[in-house]
C-alpha atoms as a PDB file:
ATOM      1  CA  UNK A   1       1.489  28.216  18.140  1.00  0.00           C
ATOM      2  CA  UNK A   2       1.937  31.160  15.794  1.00  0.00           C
ATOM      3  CA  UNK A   3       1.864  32.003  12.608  1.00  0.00           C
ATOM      4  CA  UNK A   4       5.655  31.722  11.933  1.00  0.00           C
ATOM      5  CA  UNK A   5       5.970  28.661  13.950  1.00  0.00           C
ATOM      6  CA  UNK A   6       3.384  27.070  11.466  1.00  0.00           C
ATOM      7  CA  UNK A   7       5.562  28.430   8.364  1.00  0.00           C
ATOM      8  CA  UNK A   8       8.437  27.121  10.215  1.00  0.00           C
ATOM      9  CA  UNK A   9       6.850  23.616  11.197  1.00  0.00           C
ATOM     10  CA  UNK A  10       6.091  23.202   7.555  1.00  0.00           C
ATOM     11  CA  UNK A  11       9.201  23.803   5.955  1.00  0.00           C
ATOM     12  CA  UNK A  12      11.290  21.736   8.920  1.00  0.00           C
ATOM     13  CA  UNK A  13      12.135  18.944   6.547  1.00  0.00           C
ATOM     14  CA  UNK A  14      14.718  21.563   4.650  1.00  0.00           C
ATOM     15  CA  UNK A  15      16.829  21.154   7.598  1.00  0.00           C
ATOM     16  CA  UNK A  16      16.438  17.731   7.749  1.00  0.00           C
ATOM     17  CA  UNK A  17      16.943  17.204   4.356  1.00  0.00           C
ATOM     18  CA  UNK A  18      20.425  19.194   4.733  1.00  0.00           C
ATOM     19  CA  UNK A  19      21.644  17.183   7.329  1.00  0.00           C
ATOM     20  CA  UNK A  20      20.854  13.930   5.776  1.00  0.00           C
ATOM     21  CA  UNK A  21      22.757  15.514   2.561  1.00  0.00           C
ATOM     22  CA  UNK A  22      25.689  16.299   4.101  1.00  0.00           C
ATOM     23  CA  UNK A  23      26.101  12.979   6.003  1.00  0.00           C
ATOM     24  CA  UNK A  24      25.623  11.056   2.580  1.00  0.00           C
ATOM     25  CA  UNK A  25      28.205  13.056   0.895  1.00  0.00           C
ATOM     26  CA  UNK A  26      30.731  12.403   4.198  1.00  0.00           C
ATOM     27  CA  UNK A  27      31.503  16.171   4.017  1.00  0.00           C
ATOM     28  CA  UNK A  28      31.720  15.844   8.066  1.00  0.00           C
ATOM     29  CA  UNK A  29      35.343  13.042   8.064  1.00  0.00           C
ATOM     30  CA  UNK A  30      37.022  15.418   5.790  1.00  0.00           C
ATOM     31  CA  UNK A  31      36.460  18.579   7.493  1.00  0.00           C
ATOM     32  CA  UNK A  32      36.694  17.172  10.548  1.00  0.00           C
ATOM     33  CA  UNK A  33      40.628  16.120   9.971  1.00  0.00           C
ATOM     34  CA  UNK A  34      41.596  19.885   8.644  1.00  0.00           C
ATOM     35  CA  UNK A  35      40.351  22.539   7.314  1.00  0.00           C
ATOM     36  CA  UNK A  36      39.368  23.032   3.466  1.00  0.00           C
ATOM     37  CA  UNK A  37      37.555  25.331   0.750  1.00  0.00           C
ATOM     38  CA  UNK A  38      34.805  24.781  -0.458  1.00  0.00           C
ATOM     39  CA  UNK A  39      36.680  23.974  -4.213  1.00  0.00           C
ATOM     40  CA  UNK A  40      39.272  21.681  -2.161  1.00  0.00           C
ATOM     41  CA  UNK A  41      36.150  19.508  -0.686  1.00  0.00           C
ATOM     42  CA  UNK A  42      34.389  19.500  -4.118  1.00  0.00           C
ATOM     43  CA  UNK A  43      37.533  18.079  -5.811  1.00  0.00           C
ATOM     44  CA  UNK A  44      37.206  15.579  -3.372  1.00  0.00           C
ATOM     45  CA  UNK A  45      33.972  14.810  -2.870  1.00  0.00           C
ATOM     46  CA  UNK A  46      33.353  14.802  -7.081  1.00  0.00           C
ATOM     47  CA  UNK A  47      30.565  16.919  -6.002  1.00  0.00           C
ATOM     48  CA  UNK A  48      29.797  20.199  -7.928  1.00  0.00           C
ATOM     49  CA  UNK A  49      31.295  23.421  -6.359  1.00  0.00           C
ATOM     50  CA  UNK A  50      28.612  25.935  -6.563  1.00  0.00           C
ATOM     51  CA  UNK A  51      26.061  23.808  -5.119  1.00  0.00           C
ATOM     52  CA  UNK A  52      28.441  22.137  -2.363  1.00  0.00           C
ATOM     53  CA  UNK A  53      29.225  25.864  -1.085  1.00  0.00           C
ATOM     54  CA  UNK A  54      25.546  26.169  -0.598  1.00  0.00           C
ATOM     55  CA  UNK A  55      25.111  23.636   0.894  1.00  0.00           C
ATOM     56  CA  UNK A  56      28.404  24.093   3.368  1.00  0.00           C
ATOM     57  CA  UNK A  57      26.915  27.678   4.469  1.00  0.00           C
ATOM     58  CA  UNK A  58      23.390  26.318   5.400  1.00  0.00           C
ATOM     59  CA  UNK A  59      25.486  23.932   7.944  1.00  0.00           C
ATOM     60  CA  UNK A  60      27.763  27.050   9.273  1.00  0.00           C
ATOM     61  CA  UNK A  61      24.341  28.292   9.619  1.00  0.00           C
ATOM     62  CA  UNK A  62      23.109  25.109  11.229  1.00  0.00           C
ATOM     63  CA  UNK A  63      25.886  25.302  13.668  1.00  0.00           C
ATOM     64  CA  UNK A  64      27.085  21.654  11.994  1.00  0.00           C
ATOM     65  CA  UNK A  65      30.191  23.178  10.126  1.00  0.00           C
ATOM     66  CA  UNK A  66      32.457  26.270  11.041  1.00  0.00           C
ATOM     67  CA  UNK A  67      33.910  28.890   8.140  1.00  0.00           C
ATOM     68  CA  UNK A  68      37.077  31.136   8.851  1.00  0.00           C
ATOM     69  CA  UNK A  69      38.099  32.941   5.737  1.00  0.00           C
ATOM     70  CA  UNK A  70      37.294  30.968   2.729  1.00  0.00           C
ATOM     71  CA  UNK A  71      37.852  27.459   5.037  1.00  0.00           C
ATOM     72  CA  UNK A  72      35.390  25.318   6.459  1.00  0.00           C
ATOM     73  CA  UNK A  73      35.898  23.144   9.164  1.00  0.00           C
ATOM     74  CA  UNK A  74      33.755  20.312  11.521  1.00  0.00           C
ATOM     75  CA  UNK A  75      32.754  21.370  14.685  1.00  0.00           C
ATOM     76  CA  UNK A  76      33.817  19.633  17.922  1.00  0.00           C
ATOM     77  CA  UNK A  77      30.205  17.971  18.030  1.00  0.00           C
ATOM     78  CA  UNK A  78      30.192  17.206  14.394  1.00  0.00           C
ATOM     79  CA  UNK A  79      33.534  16.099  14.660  1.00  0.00           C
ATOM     80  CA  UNK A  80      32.716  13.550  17.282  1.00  0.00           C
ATOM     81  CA  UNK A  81      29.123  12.449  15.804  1.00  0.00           C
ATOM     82  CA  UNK A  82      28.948  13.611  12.105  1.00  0.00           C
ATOM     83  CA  UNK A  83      32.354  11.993  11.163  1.00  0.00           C
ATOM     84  CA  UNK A  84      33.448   8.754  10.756  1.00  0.00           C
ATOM     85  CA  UNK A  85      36.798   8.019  12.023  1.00  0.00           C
ATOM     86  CA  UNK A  86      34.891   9.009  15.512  1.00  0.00           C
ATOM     87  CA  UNK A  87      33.964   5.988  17.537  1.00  0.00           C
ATOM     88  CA  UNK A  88      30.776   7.585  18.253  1.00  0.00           C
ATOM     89  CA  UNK A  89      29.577   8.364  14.984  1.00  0.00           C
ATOM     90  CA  UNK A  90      26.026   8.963  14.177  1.00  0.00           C
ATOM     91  CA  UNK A  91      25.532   8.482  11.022  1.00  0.00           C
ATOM     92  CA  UNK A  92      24.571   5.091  10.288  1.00  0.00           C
ATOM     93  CA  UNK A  93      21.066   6.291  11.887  1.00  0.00           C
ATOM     94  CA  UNK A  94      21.110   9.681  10.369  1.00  0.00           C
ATOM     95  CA  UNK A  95      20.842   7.686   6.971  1.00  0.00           C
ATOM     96  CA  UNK A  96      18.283   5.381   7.894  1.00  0.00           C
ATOM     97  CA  UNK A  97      15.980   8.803   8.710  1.00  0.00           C
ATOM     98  CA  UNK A  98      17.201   9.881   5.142  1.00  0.00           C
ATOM     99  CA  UNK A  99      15.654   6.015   3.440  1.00  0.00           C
ATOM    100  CA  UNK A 100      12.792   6.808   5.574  1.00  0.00           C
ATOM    101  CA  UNK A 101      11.933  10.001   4.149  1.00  0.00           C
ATOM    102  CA  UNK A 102       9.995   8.996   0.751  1.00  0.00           C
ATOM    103  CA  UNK A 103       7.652   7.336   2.963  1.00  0.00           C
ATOM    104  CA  UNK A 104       7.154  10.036   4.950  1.00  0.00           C
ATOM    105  CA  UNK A 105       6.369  11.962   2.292  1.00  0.00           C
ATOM    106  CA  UNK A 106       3.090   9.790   1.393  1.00  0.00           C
ATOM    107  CA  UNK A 107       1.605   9.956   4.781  1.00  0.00           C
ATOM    108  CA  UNK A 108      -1.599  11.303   3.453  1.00  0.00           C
ATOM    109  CA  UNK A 109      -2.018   8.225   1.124  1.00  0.00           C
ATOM    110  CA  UNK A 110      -1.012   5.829   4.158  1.00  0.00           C
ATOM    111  CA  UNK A 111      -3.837   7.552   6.273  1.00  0.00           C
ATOM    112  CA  UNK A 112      -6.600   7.144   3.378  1.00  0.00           C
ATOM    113  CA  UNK A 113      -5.489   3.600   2.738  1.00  0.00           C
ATOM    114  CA  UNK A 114      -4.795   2.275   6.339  1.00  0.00           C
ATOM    115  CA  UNK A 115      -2.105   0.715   5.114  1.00  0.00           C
ATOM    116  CA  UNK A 116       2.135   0.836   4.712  1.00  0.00           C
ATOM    117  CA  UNK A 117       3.462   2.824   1.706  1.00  0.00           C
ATOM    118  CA  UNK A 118       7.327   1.641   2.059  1.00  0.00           C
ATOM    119  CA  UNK A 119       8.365  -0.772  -0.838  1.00  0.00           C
ATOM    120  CA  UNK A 120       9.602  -3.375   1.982  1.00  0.00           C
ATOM    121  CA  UNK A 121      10.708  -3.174   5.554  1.00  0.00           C
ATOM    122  CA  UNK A 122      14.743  -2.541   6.774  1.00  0.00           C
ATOM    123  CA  UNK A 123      15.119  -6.063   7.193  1.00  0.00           C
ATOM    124  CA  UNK A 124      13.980  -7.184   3.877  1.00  0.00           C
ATOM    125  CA  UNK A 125      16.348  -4.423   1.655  1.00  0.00           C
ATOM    126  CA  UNK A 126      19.715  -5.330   0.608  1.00  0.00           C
ATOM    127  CA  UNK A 127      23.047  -2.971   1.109  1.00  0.00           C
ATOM    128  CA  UNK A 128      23.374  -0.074   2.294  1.00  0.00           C
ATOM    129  CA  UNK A 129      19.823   0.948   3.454  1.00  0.00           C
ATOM    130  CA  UNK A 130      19.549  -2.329   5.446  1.00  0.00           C
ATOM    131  CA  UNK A 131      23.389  -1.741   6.783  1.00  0.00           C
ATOM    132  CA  UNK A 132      22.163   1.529   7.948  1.00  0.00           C
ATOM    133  CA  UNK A 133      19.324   0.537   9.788  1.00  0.00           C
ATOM    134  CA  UNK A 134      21.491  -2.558  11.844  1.00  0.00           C
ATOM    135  CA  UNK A 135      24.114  -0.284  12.694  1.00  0.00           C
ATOM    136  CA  UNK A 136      22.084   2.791  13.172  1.00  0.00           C
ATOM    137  CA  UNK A 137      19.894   0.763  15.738  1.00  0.00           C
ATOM    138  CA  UNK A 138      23.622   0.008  16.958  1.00  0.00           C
ATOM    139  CA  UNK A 139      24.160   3.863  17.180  1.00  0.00           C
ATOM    140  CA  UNK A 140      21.285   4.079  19.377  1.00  0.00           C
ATOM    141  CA  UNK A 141      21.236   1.537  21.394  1.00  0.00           C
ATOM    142  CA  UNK A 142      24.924   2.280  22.476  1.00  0.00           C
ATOM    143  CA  UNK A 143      23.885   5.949  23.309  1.00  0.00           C
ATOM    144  CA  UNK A 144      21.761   4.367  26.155  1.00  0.00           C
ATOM    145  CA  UNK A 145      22.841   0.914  26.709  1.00  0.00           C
ATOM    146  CA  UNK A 146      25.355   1.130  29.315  1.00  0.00           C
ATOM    147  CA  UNK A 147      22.675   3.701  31.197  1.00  0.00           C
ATOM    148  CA  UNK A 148      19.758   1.034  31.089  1.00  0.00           C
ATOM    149  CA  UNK A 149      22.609  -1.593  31.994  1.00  0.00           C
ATOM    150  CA  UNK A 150      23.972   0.158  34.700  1.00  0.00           C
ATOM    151  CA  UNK A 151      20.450   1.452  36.219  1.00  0.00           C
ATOM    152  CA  UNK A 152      19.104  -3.061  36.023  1.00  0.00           C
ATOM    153  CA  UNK A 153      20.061  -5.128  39.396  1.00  0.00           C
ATOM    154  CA  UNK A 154      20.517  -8.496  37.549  1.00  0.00           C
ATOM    155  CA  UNK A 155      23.031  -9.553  40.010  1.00  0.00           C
ATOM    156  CA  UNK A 156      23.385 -13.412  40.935  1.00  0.00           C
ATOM    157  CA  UNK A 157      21.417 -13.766  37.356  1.00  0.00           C
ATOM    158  CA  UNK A 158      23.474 -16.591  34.739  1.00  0.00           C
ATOM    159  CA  UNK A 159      21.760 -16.362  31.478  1.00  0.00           C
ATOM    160  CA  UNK A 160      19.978 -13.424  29.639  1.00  0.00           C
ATOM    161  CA  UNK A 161      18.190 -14.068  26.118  1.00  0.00           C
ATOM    162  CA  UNK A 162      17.887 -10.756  24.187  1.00  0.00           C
ATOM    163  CA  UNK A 163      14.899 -10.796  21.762  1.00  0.00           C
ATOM    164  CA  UNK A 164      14.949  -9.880  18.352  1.00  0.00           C
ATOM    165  CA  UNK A 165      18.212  -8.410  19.855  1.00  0.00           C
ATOM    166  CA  UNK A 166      20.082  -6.793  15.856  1.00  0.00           C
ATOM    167  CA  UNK A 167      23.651  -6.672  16.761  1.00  0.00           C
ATOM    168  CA  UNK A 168      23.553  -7.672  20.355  1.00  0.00           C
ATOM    169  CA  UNK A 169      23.864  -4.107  21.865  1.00  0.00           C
ATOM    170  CA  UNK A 170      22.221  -4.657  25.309  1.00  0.00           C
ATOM    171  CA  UNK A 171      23.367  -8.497  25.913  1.00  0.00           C
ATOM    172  CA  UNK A 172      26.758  -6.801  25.245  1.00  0.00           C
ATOM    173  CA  UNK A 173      26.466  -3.913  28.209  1.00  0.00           C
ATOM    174  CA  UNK A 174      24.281  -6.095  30.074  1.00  0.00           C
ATOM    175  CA  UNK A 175      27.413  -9.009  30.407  1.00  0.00           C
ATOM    176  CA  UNK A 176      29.533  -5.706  30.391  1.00  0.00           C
ATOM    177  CA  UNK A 177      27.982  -5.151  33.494  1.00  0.00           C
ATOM    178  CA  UNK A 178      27.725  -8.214  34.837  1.00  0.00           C
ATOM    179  CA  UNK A 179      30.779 -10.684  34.841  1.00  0.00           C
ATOM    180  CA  UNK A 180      28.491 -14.140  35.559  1.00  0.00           C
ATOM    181  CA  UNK A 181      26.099 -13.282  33.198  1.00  0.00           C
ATOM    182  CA  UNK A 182      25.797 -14.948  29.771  1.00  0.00           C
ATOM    183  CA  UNK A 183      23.472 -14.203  26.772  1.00  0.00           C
ATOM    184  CA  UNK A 184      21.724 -15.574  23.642  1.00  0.00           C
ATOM    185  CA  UNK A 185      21.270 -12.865  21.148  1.00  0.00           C
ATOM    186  CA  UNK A 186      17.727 -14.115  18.919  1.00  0.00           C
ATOM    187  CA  UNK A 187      17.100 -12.436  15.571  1.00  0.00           C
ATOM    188  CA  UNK A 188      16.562 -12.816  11.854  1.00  0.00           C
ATOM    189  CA  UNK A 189      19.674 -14.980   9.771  1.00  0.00           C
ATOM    190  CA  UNK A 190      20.528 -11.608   8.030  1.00  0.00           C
ATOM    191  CA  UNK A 191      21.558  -9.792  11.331  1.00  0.00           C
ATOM    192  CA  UNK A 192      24.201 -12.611  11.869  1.00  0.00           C
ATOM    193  CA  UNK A 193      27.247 -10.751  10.162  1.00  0.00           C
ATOM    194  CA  UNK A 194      26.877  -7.821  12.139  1.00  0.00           C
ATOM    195  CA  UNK A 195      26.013  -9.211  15.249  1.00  0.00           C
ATOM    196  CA  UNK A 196      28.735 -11.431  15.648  1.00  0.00           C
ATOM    197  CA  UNK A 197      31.403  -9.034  14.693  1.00  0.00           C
ATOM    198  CA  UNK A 198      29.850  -6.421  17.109  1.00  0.00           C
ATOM    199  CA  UNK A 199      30.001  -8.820  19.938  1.00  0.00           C
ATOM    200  CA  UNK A 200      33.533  -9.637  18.681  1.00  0.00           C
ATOM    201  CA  UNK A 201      34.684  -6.270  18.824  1.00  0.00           C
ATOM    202  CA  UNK A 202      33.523  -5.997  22.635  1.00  0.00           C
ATOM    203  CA  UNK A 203      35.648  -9.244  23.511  1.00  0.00           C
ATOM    204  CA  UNK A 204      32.568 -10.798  24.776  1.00  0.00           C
ATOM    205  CA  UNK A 205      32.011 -13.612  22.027  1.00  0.00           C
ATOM    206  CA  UNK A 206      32.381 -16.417  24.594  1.00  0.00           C
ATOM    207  CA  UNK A 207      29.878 -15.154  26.407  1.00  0.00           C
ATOM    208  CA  UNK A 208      26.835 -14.088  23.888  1.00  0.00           C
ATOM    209  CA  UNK A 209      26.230 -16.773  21.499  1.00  0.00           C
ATOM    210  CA  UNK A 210      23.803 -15.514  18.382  1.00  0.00           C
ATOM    211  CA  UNK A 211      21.151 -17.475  17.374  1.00  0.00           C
ATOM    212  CA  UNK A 212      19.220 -17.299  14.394  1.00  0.00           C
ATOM    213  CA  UNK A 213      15.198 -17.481  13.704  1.00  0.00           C
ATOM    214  CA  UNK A 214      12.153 -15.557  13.213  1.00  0.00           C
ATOM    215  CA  UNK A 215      10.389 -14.241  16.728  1.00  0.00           C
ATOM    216  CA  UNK A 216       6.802 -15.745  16.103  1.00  0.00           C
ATOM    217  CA  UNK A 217       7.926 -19.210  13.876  1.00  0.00           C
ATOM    218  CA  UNK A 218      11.022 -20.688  15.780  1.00  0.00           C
ATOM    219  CA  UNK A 219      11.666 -21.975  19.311  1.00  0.00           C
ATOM    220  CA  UNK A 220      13.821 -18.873  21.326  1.00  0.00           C
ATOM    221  CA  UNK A 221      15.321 -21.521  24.213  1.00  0.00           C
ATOM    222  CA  UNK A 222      14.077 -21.675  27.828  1.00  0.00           C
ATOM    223  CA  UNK A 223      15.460 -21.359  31.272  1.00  0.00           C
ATOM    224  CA  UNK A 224      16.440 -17.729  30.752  1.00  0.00           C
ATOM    225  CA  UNK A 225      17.422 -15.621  34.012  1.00  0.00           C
ATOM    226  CA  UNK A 226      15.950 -12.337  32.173  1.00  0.00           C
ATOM    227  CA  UNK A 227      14.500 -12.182  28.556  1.00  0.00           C
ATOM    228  CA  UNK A 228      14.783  -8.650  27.321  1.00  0.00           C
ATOM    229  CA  UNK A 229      12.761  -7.121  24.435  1.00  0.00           C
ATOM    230  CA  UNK A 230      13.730  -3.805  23.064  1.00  0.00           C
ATOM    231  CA  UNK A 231      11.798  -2.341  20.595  1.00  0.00           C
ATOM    232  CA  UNK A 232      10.578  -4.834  18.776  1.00  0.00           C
ATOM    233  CA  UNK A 233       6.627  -4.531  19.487  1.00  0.00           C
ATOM    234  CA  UNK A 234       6.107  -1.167  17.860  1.00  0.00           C
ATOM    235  CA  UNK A 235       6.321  -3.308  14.460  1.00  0.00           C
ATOM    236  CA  UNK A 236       3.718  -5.348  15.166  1.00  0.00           C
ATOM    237  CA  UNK A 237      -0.137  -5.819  16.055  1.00  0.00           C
ATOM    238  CA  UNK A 238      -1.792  -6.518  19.190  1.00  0.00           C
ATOM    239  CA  UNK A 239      -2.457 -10.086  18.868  1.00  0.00           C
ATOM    240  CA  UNK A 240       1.194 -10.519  17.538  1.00  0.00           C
ATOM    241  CA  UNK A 241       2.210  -8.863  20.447  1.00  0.00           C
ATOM    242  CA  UNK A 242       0.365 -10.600  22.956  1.00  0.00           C
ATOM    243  CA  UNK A 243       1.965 -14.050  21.190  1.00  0.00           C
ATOM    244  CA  UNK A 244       5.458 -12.700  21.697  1.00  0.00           C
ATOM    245  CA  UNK A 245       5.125 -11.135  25.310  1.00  0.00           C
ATOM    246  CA  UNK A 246       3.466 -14.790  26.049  1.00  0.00           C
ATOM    247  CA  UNK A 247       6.354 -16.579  24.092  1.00  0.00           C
ATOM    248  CA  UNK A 248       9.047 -14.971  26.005  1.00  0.00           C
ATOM    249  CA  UNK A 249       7.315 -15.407  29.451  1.00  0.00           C
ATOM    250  CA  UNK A 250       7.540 -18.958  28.970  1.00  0.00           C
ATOM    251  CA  UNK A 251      11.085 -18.774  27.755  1.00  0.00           C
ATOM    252  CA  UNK A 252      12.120 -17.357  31.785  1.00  0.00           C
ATOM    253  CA  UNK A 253      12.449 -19.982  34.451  1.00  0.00           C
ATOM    254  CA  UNK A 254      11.002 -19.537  37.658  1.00  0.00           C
ATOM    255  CA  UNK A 255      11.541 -16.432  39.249  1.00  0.00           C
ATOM    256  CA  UNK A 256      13.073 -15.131  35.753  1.00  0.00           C
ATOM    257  CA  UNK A 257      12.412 -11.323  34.844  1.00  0.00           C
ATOM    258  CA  UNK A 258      10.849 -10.167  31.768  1.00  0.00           C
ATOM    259  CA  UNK A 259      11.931  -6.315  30.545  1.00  0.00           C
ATOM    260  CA  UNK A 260      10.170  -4.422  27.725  1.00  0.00           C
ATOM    261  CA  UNK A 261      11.479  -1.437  26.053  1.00  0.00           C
ATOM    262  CA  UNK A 262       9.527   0.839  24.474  1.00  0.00           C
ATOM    263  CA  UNK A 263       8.677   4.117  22.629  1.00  0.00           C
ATOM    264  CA  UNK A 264       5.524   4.390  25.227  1.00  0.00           C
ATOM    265  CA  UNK A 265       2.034   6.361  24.843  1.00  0.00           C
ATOM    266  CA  UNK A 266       0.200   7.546  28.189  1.00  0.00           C
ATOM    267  CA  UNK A 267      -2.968   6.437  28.056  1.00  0.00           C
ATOM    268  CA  UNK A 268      -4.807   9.120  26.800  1.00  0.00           C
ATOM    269  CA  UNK A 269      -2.495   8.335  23.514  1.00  0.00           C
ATOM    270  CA  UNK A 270      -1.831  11.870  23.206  1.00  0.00           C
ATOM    271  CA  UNK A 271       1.986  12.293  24.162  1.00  0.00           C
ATOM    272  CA  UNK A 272       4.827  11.992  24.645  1.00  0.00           C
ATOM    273  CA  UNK A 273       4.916  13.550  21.094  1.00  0.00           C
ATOM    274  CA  UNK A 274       7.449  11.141  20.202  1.00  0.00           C
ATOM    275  CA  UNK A 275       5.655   8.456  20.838  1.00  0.00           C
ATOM    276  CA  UNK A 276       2.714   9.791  18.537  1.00  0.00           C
ATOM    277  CA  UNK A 277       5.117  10.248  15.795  1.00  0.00           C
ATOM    278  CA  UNK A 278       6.299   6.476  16.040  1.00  0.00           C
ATOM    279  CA  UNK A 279       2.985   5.677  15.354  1.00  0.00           C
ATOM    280  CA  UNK A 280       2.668   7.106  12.297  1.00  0.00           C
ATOM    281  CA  UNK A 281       6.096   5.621  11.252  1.00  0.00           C
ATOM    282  CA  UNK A 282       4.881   2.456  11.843  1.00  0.00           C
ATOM    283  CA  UNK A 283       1.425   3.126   9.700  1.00  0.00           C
ATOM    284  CA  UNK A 284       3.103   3.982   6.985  1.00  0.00           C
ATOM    285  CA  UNK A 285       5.981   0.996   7.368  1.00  0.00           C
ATOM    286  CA  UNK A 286       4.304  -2.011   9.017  1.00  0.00           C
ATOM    287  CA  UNK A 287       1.074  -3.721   8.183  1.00  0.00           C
ATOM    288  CA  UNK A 288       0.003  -3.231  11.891  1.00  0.00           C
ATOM    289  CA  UNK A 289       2.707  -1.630  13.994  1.00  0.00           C
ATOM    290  CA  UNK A 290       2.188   1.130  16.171  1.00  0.00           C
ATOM    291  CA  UNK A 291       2.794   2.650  19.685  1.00  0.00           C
ATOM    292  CA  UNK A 292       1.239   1.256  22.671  1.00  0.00           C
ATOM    293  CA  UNK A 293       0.479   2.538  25.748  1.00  0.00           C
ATOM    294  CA  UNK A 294       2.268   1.798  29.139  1.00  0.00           C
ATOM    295  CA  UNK A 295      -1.074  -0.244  30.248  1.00  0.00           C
ATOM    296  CA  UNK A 296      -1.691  -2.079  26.986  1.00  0.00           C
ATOM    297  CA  UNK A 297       1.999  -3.649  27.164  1.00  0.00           C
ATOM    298  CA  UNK A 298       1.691  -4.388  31.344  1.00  0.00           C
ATOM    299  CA  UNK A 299      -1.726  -6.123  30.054  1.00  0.00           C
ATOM    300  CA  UNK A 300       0.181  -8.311  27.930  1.00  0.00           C
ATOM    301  CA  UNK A 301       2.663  -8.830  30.448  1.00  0.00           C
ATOM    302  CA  UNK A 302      -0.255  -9.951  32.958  1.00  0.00           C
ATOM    303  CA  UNK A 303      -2.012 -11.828  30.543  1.00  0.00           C
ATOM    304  CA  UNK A 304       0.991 -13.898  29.676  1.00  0.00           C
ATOM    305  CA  UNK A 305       0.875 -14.987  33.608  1.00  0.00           C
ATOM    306  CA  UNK A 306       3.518 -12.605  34.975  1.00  0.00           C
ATOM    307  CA  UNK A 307       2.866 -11.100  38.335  1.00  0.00           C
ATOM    308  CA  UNK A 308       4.880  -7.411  39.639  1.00  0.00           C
ATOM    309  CA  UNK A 309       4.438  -5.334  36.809  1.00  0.00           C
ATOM    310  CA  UNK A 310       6.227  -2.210  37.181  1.00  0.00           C
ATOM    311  CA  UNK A 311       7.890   0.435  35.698  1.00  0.00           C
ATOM    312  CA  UNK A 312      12.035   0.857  35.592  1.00  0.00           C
ATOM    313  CA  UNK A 313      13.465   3.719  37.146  1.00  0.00           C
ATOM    314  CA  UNK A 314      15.820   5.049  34.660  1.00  0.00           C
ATOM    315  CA  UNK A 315      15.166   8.479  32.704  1.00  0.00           C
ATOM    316  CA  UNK A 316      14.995   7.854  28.839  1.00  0.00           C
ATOM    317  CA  UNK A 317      14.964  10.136  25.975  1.00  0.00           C
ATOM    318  CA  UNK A 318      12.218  10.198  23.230  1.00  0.00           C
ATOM    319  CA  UNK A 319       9.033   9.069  25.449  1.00  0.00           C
ATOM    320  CA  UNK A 320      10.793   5.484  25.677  1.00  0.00           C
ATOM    321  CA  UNK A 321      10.210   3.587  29.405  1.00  0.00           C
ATOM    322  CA  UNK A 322      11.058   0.098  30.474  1.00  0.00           C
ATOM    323  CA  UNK A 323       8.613  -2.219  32.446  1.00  0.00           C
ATOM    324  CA  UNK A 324       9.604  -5.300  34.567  1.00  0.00           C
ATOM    325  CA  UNK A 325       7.176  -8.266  35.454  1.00  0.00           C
ATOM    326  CA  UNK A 326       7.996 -11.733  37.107  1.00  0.00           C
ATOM    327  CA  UNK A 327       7.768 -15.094  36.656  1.00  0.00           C
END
């Protein structure tokens, strides 16, 4: 670390901050259908035309936007992530980084209180900050989805319950992958809409069936093939967690596989850095949410009576790992 990188580390929200600007003013869709000025996009955008050129140069300078002449135009990667006639837009999780930020900003006061600073969590907010995070945890989860699918032998297994599942993402790729598999998709009443039309885009809703209830409260089914939990610990203590990890053992029938996903700390709880910074999201989010560490969640796993631990061989991005136990 040097002296510049400090300078640099401190003031790496501007970019940030620029990015999450010009994905809620949409300059990306425009821009990325034909080229304009930056007085044509203003006019469009009823944005102000001195400021919007600013802020147009500092993505040409971002490598986010391209200028020829007076025109500006998308890039082929912001063109395919930034904009959003592309199917593999970005930006629903972009803005769900941008809702996140205030928080952020009052780490220092989360730290000295030991306790969450957001007004209420993304499942509890109304519109479009709870629209972004459902579909941006849809953005995600299809980046890596078909991978994890594709890298999980669940052949010869019938029925798959995914956990606290949002808009069915994995159950989707997971039946994607395998034709005899079907799935129960278990989360909160408010992740209905989007769930169901998600797995009715995929063609797949006589397969994965959505069912609605709250994780610790309401009965989940049993007789499951594979239960599958994806990032739903982080938001939640350890004795929570230990509840779930034991509710969803007993949820798998004999010989039935339990897989958790996770943003994972080594056990020194040092790195991955990503990891770390999870924590702190969590702190300043959750009442009790953090990271864990690859042996606190196989602990769980064991203490819930399931035998095998191990970790999934599939290369993730972001510190995240997968472990397997048995029934």
């Amino acid at each position: 670390m040097t002296v510049p990188d400090l300078l640099a580390l401190a003031s790496g929200c501007w970019k940030t901050c620029t990015l999450h600007a010009g994905v809620k003013l949409d300059v990306f869709s425009p821009l990325a259908t034909t080229p304009m000025t930056a007085a044509e996009l203003a006019r469009r955008l009823h944005a102000d035309g001195r400021a919007l050129v600013m802020l147009l140069h500092a993505l040409v300078a971002m490598e986010l936007l391209a200028k020829d002449g007076d025109a500006f135009a998308a890039t082929p990667f912001s063109a395919e992530y930034l904009a959003k006639q592309s199917p593999a837009y970005l930006g629903h999780i972009i803005l769900h980084h941008h809702y996140l930020v205030e928080a952020w900003s009052k780490l220092d006061e989360a730290v000295r209180a030991g306790r969450p600073v957001r007004r209420s969590s993304s499942h509890e907010t109304d519109g479009a900050e709870r629209e972004s995070f459902l579909l941006g945890m849809f953005n995600l989860a299809t980046q890596l989805a078909p991978r994890v699918a594709a890298a999980i032998d669940l052949s010869g297994r019938r029925r798959l319950l995914d956990l606290a599942g949002g808009p069915g993402t994995y159950a989707i790729h997971f039946c994607r992958q395998n034709p005899e598999l079907s799935a129960v998709v278990f989360d909160l009443p408010t992740t209905r809409p989007f769930a169901e039309e998600t797995i009715a885009q995929y063609g797949l809703s006589d397969r994965i069936r959505f069912l609605a209830g709250d994780v610790e409260a309401d009965p989940i089914g049993t007789g499951f093939d594979v239960v599958w939990i994806s990032h739903l610990l982080h938001s939640e203590g350890p004795e929570t967690c230990a509840a779930i990890v034991a509710k969803a053992a007993a949820a798998l029938a004999p010989g039935g596989t339990l897989f958790i996903q996770e943003f994972i700390l080594d056990d020194s709880r040092t790195g991955p850095l990503h990891p770390t910074l999870f924590s702190l999201n969590m702190l300043i989010g959750t009442q009790e949410g953090q990271s864990y560490t690859w042996k606190e969640l196989g602990d769980m796993m064991r203490q819930a009576g399931l035998k095998d631990v191990a970790r999934v061989a599939v290369d993730l991005p972001n510190g995240a790992g997968i472990l397997a136990a048995q029934r």
